[in-house]
Protein backbone atom coordinates (compact mmCIF):
# COMPACT_ATOMS: atom_id res chain seq x y z
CA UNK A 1 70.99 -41.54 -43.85
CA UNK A 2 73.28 -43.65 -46.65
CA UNK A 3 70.69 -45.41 -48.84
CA UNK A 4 71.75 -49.47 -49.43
CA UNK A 5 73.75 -50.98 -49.48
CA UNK A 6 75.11 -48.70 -46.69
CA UNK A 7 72.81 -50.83 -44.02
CA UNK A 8 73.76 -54.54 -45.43
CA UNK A 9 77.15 -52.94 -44.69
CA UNK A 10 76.98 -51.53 -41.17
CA UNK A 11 74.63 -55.25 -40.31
CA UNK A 12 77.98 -57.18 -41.32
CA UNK A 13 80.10 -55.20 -39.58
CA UNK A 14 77.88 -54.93 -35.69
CA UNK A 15 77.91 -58.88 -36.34
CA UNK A 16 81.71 -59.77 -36.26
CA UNK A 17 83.26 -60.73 -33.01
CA UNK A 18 85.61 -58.05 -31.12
CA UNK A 19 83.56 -55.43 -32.85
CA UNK A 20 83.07 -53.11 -30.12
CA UNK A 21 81.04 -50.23 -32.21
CA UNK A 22 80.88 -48.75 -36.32
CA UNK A 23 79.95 -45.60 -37.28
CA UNK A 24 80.31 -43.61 -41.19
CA UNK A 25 82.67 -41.41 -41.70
CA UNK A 26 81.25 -37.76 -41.88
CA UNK A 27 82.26 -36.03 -44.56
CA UNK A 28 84.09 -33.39 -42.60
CA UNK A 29 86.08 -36.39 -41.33
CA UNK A 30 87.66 -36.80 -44.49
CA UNK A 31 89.88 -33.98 -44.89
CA UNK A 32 90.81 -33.54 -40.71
CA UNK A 33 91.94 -37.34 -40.97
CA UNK A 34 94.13 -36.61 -44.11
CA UNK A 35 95.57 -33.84 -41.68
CA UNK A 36 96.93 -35.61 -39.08
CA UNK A 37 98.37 -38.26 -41.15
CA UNK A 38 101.75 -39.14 -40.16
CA UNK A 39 104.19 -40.46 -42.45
CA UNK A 40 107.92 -40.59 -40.91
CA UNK A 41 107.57 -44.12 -39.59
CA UNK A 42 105.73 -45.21 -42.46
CA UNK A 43 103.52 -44.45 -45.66
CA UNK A 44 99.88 -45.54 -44.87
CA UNK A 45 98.80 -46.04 -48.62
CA UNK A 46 95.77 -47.91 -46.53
CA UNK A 47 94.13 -45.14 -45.16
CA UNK A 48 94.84 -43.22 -48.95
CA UNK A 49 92.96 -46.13 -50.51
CA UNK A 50 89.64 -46.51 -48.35
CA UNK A 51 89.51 -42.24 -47.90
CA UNK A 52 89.30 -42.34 -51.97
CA UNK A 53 86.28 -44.95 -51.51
CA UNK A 54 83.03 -43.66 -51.72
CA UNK A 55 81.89 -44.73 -48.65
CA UNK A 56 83.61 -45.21 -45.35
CA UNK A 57 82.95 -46.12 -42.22
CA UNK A 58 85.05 -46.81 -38.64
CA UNK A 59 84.74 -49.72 -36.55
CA UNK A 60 86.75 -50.45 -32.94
CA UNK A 61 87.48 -53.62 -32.38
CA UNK A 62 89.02 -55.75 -28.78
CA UNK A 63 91.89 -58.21 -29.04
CA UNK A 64 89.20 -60.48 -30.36
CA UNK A 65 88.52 -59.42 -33.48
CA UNK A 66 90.01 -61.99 -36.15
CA UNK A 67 93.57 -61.60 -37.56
CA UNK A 68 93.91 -59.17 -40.66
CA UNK A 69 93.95 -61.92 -44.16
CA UNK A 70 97.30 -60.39 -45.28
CA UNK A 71 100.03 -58.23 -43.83
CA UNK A 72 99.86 -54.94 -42.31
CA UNK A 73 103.65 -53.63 -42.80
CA UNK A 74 105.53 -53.99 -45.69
CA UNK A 75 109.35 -53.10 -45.94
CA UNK A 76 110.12 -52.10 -49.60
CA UNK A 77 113.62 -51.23 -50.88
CA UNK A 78 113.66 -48.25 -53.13
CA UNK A 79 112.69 -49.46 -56.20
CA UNK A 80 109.36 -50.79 -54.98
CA UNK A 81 109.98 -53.92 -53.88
CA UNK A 82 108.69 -56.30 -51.04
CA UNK A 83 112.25 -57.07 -48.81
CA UNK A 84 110.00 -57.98 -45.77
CA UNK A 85 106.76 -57.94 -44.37
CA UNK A 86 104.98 -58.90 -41.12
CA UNK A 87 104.13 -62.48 -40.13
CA UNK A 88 100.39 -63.14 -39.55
CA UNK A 89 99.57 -64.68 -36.05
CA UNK A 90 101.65 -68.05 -35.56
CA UNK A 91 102.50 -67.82 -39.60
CA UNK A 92 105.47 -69.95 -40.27
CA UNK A 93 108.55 -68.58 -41.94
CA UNK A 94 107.76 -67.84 -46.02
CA UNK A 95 108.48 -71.28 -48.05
CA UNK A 96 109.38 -72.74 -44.78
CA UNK A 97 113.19 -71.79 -45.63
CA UNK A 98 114.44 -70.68 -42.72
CA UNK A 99 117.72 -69.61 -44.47
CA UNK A 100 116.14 -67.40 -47.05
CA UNK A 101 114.77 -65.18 -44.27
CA UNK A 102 115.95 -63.43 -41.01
CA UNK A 103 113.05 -63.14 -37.95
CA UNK A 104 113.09 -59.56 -36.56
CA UNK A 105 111.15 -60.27 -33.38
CA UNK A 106 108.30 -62.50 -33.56
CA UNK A 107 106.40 -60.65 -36.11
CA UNK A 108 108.72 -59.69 -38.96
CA UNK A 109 110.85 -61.27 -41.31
CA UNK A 110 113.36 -59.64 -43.91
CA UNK A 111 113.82 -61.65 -47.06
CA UNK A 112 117.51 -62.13 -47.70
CA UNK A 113 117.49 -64.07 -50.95
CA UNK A 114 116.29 -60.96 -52.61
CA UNK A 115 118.19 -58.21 -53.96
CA UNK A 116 117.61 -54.91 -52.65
CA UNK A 117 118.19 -51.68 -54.51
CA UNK A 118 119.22 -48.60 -52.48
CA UNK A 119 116.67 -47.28 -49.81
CA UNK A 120 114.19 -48.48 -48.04
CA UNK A 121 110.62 -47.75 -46.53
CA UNK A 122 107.96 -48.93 -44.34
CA UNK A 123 104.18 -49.12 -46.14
CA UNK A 124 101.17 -49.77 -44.44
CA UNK A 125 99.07 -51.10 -47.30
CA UNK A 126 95.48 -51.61 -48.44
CA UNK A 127 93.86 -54.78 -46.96
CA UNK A 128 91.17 -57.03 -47.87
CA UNK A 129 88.06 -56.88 -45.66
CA UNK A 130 86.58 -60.56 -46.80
CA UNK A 131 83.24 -60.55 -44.61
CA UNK A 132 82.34 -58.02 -46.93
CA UNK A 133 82.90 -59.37 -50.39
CA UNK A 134 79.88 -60.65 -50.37
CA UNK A 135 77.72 -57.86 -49.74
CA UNK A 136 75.55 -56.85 -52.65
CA UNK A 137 76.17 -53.73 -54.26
CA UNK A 138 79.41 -52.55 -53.08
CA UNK A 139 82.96 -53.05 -54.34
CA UNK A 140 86.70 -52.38 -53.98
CA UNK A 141 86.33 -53.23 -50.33
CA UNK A 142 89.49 -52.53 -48.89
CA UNK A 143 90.45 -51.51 -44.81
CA UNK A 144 93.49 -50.06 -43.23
CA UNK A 145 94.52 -49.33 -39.85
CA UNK A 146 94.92 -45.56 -39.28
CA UNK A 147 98.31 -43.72 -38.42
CA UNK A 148 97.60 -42.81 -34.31
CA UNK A 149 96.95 -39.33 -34.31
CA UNK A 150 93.82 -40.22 -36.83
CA UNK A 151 93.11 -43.13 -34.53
CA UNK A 152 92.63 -40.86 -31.53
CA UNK A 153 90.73 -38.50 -33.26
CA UNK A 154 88.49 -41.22 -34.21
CA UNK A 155 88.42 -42.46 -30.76
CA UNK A 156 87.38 -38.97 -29.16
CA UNK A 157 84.98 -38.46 -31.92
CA UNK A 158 83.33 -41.68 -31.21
CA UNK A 159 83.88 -41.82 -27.39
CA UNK A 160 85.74 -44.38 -27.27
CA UNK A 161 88.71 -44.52 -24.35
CA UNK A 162 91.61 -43.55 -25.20
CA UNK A 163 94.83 -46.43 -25.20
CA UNK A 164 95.50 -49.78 -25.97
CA UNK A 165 92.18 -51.35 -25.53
CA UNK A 166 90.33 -50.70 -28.56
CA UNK A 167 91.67 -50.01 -31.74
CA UNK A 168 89.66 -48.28 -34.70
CA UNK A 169 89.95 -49.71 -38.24
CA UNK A 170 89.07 -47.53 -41.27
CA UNK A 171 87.00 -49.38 -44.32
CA UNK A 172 85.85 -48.22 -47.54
CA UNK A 173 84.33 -49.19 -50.60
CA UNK A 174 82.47 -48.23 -53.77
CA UNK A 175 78.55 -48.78 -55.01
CA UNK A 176 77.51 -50.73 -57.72
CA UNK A 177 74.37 -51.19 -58.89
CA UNK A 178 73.29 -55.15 -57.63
């Protein structure tokens, strides 16, 4: 359907542990997911980033699936700037200061060295997909985990169960020529 890279793509992806199945992203997907995204808990520039990528494609992934290379959740203060973020798997505290920090939970940490200016929000950023860097022919690889109305949309779509034990991860990226 998607000349290549597309298939180099979809390979790398059907390859990775905890993948449970990958599809593309029709092109009617495009608009229903921008639909049902949710944004009161949190802004999911992710999903904004890999639905202005060329391509795109879905994968669901098990409790196996590696660890994302860089946080999921920011907490920015109003001015745009990182007050806390989450903690990657048994990450230790940043700088290994635990007095410039304060552990919400296991898997959060506000930064309290830093000055915040007035407000605050939750953002669910862009993330690097690494096993896909080097791919020829693509670029500006970047995933994001979908807000979970779009996730269960993707789930029926797909026919995957509903629930907690597969989780769908959006990825997109550009063509170049190789």
């Amino acid at each position: 359907m998607f000349p290549e890279p597309d298939a180099p793509v979809l390979e790398t992806i059907l390859r990775l542990q905890g993948v449970h199945r990958a599809a593309w992203l029709a092109a009617e997907d495009r608009p229903r997911l921008e639909a049902l995204a949710t944004s009161e808990a949190a802004e999911n520039r992710g999903v904004e980033e890999v639905l202005a990528r060329e391509r795109t494609l879905v994968l669901f992934k098990d409790r196996t699936f590696r660890l994302p290379p860089t946080p999921t959740i920011l907490l920015l203060d109003g001015a745009g700037e990182v007050i806390g973020r989450e903690l990657i798997g048994d990450e230790t505290l940043p700088d290994g200061d635990p007095r410039k920090v304060v552990r919400l939970g296991k898997g959060f940490v506000l930064f309290t060295d830093r000055k915040a200016g007035p407000g605050f929000r939750f953002l669910l950023p862009p993330v690097p997909f690494p096993e896909l860097e080097a791919v020829r022919g693509i670029a500006d690889v970047v995933s994001a985990s979908p807000d979970p109305p779009q996730d269960a949309y993707l789930k029926e779509k797909h026919g995957v169960p509903p629930g907690g034990e597969f989780a769908s991860i959006l990825i997109g990226f550009n063509v170049r020529n190789p």
